[in-house]
N, C-alpha and C. Protein backbone atom coordinates (compact mmCIF):
# COMPACT_ATOMS: atom_id res chain seq x y z
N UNK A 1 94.86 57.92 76.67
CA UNK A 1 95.58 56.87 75.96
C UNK A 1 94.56 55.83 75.48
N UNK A 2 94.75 55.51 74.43
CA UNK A 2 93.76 54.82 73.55
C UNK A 2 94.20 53.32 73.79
N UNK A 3 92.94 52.59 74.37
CA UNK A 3 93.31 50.85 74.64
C UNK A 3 93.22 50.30 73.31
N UNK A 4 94.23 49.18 73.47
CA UNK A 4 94.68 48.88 71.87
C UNK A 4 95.16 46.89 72.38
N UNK A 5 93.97 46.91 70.73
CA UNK A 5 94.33 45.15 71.15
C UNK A 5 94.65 45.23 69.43
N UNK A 6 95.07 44.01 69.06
CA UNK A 6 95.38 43.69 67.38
C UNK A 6 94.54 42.49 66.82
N UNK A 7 94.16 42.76 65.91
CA UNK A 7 93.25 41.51 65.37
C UNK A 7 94.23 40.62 64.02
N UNK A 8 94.05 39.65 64.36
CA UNK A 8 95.06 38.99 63.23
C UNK A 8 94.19 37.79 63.40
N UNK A 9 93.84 37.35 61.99
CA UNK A 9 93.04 36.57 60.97
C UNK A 9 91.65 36.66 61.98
N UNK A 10 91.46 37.90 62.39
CA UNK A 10 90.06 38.08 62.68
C UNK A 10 89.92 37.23 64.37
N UNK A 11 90.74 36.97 64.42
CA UNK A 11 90.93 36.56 66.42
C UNK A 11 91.73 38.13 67.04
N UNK A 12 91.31 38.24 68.13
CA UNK A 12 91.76 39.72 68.46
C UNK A 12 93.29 38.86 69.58
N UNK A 13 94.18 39.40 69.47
CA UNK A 13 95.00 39.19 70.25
C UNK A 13 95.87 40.31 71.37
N UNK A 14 96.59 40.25 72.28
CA UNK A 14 97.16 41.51 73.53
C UNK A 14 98.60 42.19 72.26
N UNK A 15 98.46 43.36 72.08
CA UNK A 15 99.71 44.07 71.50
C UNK A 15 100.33 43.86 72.49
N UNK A 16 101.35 44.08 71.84
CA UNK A 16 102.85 44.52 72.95
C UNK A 16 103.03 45.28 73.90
N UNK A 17 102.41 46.30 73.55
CA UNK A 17 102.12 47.53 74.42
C UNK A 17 101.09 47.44 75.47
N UNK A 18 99.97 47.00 75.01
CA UNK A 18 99.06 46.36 76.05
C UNK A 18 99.63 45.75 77.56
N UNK A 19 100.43 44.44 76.45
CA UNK A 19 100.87 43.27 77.44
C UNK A 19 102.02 43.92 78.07
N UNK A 20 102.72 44.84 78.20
CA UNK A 20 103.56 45.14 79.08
C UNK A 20 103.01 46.16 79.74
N UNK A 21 101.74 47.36 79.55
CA UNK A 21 101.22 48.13 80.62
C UNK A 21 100.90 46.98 81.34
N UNK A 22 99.90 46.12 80.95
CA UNK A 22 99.26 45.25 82.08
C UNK A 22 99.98 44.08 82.95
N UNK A 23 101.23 44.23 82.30
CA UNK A 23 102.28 43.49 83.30
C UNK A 23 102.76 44.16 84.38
N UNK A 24 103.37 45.84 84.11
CA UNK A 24 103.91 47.18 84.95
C UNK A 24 103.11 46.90 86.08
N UNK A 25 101.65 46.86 85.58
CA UNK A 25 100.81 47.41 86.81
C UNK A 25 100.80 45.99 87.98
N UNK A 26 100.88 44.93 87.28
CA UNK A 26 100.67 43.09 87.85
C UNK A 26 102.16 43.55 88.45
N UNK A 27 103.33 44.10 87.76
CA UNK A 27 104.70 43.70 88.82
C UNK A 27 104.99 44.53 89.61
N UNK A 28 104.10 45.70 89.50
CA UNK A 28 104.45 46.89 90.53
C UNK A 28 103.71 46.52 92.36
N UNK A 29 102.52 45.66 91.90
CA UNK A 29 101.99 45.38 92.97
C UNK A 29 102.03 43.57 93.41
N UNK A 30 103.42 43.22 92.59
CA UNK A 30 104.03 41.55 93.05
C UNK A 30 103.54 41.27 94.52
N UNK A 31 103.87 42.32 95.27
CA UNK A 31 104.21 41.94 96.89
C UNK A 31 102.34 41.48 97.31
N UNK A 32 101.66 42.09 96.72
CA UNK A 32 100.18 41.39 96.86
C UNK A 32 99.66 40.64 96.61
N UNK A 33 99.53 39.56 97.35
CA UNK A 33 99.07 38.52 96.87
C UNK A 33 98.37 37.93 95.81
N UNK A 34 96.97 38.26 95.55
CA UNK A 34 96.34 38.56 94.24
C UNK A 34 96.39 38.91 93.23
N UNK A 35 97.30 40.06 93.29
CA UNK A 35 98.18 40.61 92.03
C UNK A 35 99.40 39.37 91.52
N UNK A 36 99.46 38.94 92.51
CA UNK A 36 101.31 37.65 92.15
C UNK A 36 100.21 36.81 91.50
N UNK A 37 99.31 36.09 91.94
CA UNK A 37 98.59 35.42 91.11
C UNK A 37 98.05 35.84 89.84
N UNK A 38 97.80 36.65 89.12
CA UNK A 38 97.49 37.67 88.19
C UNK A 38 98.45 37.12 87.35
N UNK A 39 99.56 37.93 87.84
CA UNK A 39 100.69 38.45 87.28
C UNK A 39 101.54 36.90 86.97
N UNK A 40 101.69 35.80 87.60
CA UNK A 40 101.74 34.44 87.00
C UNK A 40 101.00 33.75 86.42
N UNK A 41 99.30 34.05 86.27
CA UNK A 41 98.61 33.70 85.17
C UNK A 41 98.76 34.33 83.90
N UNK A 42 99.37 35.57 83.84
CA UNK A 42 99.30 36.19 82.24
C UNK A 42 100.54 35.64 82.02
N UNK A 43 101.74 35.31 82.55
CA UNK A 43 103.01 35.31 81.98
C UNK A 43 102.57 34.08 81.64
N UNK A 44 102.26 32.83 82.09
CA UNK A 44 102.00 31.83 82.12
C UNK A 44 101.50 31.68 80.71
N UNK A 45 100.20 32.31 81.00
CA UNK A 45 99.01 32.20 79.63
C UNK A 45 99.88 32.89 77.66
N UNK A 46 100.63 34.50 78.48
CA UNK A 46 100.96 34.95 77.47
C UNK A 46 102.51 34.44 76.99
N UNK A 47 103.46 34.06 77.75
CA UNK A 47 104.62 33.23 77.19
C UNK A 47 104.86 31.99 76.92
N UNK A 48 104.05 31.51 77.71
CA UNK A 48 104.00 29.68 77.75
C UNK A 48 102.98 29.09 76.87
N UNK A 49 101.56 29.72 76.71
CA UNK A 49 100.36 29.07 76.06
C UNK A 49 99.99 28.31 76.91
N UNK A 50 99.74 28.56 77.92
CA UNK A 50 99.37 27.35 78.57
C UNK A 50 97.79 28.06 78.76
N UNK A 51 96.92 27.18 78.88
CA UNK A 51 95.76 26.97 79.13
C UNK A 51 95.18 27.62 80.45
N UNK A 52 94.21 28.26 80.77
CA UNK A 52 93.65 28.29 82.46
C UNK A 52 93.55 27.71 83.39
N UNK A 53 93.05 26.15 82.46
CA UNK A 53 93.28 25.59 83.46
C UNK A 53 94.78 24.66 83.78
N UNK A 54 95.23 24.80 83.48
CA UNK A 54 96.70 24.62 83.10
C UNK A 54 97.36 25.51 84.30
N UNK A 55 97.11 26.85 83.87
CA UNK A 55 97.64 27.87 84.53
C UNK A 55 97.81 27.34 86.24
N UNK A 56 96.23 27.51 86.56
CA UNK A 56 96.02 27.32 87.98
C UNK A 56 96.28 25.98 88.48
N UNK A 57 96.45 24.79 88.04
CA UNK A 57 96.99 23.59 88.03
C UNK A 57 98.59 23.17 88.43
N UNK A 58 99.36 24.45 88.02
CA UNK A 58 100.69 24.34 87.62
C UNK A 58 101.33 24.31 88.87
N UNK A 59 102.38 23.25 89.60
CA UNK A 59 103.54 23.63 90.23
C UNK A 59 104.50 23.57 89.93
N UNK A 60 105.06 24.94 91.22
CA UNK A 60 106.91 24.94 91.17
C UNK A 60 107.33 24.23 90.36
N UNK A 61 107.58 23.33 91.15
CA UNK A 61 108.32 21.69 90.74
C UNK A 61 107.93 21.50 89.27
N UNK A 62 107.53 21.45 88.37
CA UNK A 62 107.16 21.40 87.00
C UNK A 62 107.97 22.23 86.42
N UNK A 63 108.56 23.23 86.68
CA UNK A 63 109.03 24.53 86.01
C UNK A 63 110.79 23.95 86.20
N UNK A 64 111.28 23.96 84.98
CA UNK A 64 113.01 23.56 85.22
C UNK A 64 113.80 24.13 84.54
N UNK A 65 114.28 25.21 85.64
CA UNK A 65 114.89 26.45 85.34
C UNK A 65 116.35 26.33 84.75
N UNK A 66 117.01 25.27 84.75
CA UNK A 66 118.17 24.79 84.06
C UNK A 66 117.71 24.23 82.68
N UNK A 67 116.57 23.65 82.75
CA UNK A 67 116.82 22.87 80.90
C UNK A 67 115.86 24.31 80.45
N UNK A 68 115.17 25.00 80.97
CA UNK A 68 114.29 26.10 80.68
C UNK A 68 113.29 25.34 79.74
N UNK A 69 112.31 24.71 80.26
CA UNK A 69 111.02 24.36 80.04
C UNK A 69 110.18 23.81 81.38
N UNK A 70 108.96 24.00 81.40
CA UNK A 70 107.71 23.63 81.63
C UNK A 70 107.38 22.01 81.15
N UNK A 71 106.89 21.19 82.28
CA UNK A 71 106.40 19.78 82.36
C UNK A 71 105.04 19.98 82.31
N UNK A 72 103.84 19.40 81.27
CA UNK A 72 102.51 19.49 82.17
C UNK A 72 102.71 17.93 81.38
N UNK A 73 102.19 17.24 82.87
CA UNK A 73 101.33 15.89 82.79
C UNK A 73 99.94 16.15 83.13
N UNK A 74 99.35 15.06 82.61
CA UNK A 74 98.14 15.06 83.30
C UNK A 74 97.92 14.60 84.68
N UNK A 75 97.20 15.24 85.56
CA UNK A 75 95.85 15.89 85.10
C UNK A 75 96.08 17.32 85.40
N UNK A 76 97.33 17.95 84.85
CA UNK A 76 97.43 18.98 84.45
C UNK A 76 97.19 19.89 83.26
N UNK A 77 97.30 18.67 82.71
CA UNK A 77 97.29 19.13 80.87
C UNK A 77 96.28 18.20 80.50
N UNK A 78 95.48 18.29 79.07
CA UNK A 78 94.91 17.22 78.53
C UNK A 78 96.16 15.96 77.98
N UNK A 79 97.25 16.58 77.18
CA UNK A 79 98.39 16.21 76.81
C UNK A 79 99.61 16.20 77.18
N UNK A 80 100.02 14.83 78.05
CA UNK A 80 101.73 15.49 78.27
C UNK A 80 102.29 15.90 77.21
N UNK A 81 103.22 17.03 78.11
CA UNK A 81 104.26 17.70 76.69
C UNK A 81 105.35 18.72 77.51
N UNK A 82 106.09 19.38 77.14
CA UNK A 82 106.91 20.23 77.54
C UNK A 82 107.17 21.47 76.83
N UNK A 83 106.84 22.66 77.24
CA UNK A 83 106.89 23.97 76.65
C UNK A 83 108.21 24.88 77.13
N UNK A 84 108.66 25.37 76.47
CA UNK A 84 110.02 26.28 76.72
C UNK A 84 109.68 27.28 77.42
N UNK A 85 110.86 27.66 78.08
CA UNK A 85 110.62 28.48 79.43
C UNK A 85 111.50 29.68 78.57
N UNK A 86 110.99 30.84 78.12
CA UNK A 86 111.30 31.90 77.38
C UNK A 86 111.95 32.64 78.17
N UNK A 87 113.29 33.51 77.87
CA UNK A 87 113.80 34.12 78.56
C UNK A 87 112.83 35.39 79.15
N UNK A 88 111.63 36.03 78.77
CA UNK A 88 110.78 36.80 79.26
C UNK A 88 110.28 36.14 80.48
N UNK A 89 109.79 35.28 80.03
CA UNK A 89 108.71 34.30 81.37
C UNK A 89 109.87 34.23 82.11
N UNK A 90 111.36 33.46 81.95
CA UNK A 90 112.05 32.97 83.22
C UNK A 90 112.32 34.42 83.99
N UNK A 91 112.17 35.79 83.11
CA UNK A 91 112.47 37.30 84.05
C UNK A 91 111.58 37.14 85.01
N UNK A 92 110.13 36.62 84.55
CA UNK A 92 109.08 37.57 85.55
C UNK A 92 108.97 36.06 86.69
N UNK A 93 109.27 34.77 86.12
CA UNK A 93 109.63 33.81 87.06
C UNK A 93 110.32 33.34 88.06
N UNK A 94 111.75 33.96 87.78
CA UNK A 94 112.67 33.71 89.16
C UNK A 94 112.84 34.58 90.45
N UNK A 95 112.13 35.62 90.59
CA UNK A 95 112.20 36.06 91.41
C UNK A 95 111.43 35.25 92.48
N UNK A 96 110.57 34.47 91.89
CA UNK A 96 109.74 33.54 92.88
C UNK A 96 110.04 31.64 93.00
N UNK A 97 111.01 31.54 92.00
CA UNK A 97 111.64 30.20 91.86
C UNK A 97 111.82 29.61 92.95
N UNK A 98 111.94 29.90 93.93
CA UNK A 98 112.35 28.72 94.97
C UNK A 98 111.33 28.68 95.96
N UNK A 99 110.01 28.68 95.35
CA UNK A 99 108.57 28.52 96.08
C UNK A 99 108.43 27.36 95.90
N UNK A 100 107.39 26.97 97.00
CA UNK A 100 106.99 25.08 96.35
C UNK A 100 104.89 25.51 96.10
N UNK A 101 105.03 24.43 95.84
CA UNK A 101 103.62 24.33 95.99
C UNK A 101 102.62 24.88 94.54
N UNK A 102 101.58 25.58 94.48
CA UNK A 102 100.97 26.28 93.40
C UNK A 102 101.71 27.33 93.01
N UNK A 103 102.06 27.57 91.66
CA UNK A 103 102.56 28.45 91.19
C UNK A 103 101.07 30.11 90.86
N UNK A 104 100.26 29.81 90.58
CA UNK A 104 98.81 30.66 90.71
C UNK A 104 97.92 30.23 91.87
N UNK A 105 98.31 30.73 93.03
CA UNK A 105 97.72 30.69 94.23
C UNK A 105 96.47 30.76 94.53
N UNK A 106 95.39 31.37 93.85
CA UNK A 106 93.95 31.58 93.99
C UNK A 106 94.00 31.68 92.40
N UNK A 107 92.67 30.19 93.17
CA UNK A 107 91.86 29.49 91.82
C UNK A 107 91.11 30.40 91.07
N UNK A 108 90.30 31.37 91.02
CA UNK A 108 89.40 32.39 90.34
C UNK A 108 90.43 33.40 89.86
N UNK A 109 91.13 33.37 89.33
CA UNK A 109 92.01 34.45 88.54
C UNK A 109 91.36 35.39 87.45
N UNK A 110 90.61 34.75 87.08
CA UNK A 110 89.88 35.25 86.00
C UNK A 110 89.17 36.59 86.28
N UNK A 111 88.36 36.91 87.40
CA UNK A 111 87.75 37.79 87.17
C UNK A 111 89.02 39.03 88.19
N UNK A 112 89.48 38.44 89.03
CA UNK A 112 90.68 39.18 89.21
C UNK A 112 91.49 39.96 87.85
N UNK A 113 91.66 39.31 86.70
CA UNK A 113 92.50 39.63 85.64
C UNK A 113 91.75 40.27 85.02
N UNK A 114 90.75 40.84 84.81
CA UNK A 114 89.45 41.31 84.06
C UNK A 114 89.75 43.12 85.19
N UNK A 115 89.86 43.02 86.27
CA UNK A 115 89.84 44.15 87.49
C UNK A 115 91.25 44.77 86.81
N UNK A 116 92.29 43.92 86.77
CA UNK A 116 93.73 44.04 86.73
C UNK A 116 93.95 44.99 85.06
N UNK A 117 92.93 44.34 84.26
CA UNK A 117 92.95 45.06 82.93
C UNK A 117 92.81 46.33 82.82
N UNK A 118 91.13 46.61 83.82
CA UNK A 118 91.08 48.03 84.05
C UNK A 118 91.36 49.09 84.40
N UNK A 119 92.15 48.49 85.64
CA UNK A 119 93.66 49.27 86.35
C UNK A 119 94.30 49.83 85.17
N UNK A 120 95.16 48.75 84.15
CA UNK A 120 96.32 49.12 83.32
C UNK A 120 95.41 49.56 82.30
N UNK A 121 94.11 49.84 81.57
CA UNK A 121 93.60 49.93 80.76
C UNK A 121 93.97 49.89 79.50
N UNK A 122 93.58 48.53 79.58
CA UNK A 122 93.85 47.34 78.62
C UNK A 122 92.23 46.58 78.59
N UNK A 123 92.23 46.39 77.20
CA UNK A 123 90.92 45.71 77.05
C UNK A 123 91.16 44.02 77.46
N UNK A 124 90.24 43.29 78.12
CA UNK A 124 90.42 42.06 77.80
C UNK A 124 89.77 41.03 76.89
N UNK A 125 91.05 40.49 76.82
CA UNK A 125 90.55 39.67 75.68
C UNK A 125 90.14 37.86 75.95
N UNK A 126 88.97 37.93 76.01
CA UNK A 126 88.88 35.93 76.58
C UNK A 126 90.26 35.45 75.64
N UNK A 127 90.50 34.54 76.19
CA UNK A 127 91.54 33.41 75.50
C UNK A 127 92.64 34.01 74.37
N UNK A 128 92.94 35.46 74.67
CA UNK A 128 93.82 36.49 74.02
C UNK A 128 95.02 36.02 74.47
N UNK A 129 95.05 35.33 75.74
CA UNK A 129 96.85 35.33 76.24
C UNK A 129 97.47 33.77 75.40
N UNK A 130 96.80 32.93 75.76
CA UNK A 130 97.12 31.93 74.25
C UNK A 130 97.37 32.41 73.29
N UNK A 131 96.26 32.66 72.79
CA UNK A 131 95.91 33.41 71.40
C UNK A 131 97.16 34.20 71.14
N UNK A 132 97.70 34.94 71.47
CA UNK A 132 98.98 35.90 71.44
C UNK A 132 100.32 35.02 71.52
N UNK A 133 100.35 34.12 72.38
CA UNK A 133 101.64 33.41 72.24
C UNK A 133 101.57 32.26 70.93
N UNK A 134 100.19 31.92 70.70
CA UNK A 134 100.38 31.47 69.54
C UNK A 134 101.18 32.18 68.18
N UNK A 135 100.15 33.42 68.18
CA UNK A 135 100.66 34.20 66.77
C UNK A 135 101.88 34.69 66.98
N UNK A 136 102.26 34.65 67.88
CA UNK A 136 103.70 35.31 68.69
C UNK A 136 105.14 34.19 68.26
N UNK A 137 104.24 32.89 68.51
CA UNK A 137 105.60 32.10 68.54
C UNK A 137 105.81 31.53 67.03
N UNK A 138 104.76 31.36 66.59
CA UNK A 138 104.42 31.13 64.85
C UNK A 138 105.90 32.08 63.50
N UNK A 139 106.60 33.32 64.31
CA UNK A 139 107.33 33.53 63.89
C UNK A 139 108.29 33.02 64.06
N UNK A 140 108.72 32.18 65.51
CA UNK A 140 110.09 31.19 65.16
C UNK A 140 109.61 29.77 65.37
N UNK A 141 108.44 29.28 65.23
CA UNK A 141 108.60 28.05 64.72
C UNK A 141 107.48 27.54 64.31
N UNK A 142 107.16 26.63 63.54
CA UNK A 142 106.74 25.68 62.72
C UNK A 142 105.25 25.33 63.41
N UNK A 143 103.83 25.05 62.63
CA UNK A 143 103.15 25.20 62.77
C UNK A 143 102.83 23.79 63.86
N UNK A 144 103.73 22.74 63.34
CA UNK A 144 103.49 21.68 63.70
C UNK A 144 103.97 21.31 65.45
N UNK A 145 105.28 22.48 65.59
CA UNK A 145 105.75 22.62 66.88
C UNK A 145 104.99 23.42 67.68
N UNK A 146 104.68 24.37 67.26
CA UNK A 146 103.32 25.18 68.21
C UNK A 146 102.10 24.38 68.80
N UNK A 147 101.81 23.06 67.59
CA UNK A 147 100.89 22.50 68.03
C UNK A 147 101.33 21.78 69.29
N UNK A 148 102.21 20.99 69.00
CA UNK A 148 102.88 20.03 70.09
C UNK A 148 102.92 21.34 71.76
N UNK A 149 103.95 22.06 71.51
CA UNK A 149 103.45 23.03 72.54
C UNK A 149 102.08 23.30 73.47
N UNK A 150 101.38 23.73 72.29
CA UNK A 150 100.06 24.11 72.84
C UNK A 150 98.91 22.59 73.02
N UNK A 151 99.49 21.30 73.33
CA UNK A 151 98.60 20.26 73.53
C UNK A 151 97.45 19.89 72.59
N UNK A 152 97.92 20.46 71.11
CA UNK A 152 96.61 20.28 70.18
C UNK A 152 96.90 19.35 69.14
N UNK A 153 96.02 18.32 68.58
CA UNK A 153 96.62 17.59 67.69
C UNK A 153 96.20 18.51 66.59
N UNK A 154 96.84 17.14 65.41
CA UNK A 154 96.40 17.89 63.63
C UNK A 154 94.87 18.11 63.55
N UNK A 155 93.87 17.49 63.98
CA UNK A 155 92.91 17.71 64.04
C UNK A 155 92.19 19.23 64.38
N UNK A 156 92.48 19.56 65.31
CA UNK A 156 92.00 20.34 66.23
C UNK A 156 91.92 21.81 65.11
N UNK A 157 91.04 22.79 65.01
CA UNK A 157 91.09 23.61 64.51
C UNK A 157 91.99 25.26 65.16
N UNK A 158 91.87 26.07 64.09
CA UNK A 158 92.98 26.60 64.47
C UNK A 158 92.66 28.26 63.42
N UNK A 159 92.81 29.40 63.99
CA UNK A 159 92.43 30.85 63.41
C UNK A 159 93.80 31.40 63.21
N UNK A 160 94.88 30.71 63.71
CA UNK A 160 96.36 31.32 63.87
C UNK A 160 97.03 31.90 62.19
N UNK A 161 97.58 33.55 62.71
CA UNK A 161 98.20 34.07 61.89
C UNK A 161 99.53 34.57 62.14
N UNK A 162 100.75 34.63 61.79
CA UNK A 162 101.63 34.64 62.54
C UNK A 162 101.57 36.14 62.70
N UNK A 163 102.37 37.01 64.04
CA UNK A 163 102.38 38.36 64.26
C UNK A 163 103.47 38.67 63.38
N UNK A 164 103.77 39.74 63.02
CA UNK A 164 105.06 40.27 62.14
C UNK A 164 106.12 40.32 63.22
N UNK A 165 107.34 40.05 62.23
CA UNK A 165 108.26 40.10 63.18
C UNK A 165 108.78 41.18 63.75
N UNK A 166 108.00 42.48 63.70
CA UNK A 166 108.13 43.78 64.36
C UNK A 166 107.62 43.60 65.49
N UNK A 167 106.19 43.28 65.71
CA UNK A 167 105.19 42.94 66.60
C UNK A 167 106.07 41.88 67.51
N UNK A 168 106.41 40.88 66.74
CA UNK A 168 106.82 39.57 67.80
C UNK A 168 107.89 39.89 68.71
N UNK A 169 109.14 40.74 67.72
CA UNK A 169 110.08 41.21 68.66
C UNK A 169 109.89 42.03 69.99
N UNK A 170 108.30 42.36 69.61
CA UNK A 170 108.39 43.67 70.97
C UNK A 170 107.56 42.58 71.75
N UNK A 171 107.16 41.78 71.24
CA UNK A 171 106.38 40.70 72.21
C UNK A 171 106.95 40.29 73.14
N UNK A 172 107.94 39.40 72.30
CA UNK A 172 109.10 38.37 73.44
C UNK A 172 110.15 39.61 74.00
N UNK A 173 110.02 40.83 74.12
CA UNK A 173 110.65 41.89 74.59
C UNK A 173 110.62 42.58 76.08
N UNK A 174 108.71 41.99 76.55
CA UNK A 174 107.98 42.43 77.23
C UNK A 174 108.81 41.57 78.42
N UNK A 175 108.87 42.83 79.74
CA UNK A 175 109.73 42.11 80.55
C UNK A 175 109.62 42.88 81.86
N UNK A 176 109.84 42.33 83.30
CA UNK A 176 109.50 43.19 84.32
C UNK A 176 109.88 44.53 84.14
């Protein structure tokens, strides 16, 4: 099986297909510790946009499963703001909802998620799981709301192309 990432405006971003082998393999092994951390940094990174360090920053308590969005204050975020809690993310989220404390349990995720790729063989992509919910969400909304989302002002530069809405549908599709 041929590993497959998508390049759109020349930033490589996680296909659909990718991002749900490499979820299978993150939810098949939930009950492991390391893997739950994994497996709440990509949902995190790939539905929410949230940042790494964002990611590992994040608690429970921030996450509000009735209005379905995400709180980051600082010094969680560079920018307070509030990001929508996608019906994908709230799938792979509530099974663990009534945890307190860190939502990504061990701080070094990174090279854990790099191990986790090779398992599902999936290429990784640095800063692909943003990168993907950007071009991902760019099909239902507005360039200016993505920004607000993703903590970036008008300033800030930006490679974003939106995914087709073939692509996006199987995006926001991806689910335990």
């Amino acid at each position: 099986m041929p590993i497959e990432k998508v390049e759109i405006a020349g930033t490589a971003v996680y296909a659909p297909e990718s991002l749900q082998r490499l979820l299978s393999v993150l939810w098949n092994s939930k009950d492991e510790p390391k893997a739950q951390s994994v497996l709440m940094y990509v949902v995190l990174g790939a539905f929410a946009g949230l940042r790494p360090a964002e990611a590992t920053a994040l608690e429970w308590k921030h996450l509000d499963f009735a209005k379905q969005e995400i709180s980051l204050v600082p010094p969680v975020a560079k920018i307070a703001r509030t990001v929508p809690l996608k019906s994908n993310l709230i799938d792979f989220l509530s099974p663990f909802k009534e945890r307190n404390g860190l939502v990504v349990a061990h701080k070094k995720v990174a090279n854990l998620l790099r191990n986790a790729c090779i398992d599902a063989r999936v290429t990784h992509i640095s800063n692909g799981l943003r990168r993907s919910y950007a071009a991902n969400r760019l099909t239902e909304v507005s360039e200016d709301v993505l920004r607000a989302e993703l903590g970036l002002d008008a300033t800030a530069q930006n490679e974003w192309k939106a995914a087709t809405l073939a692509d996006s549908a199987k995006y926001w599709a991806v689910a335990p």
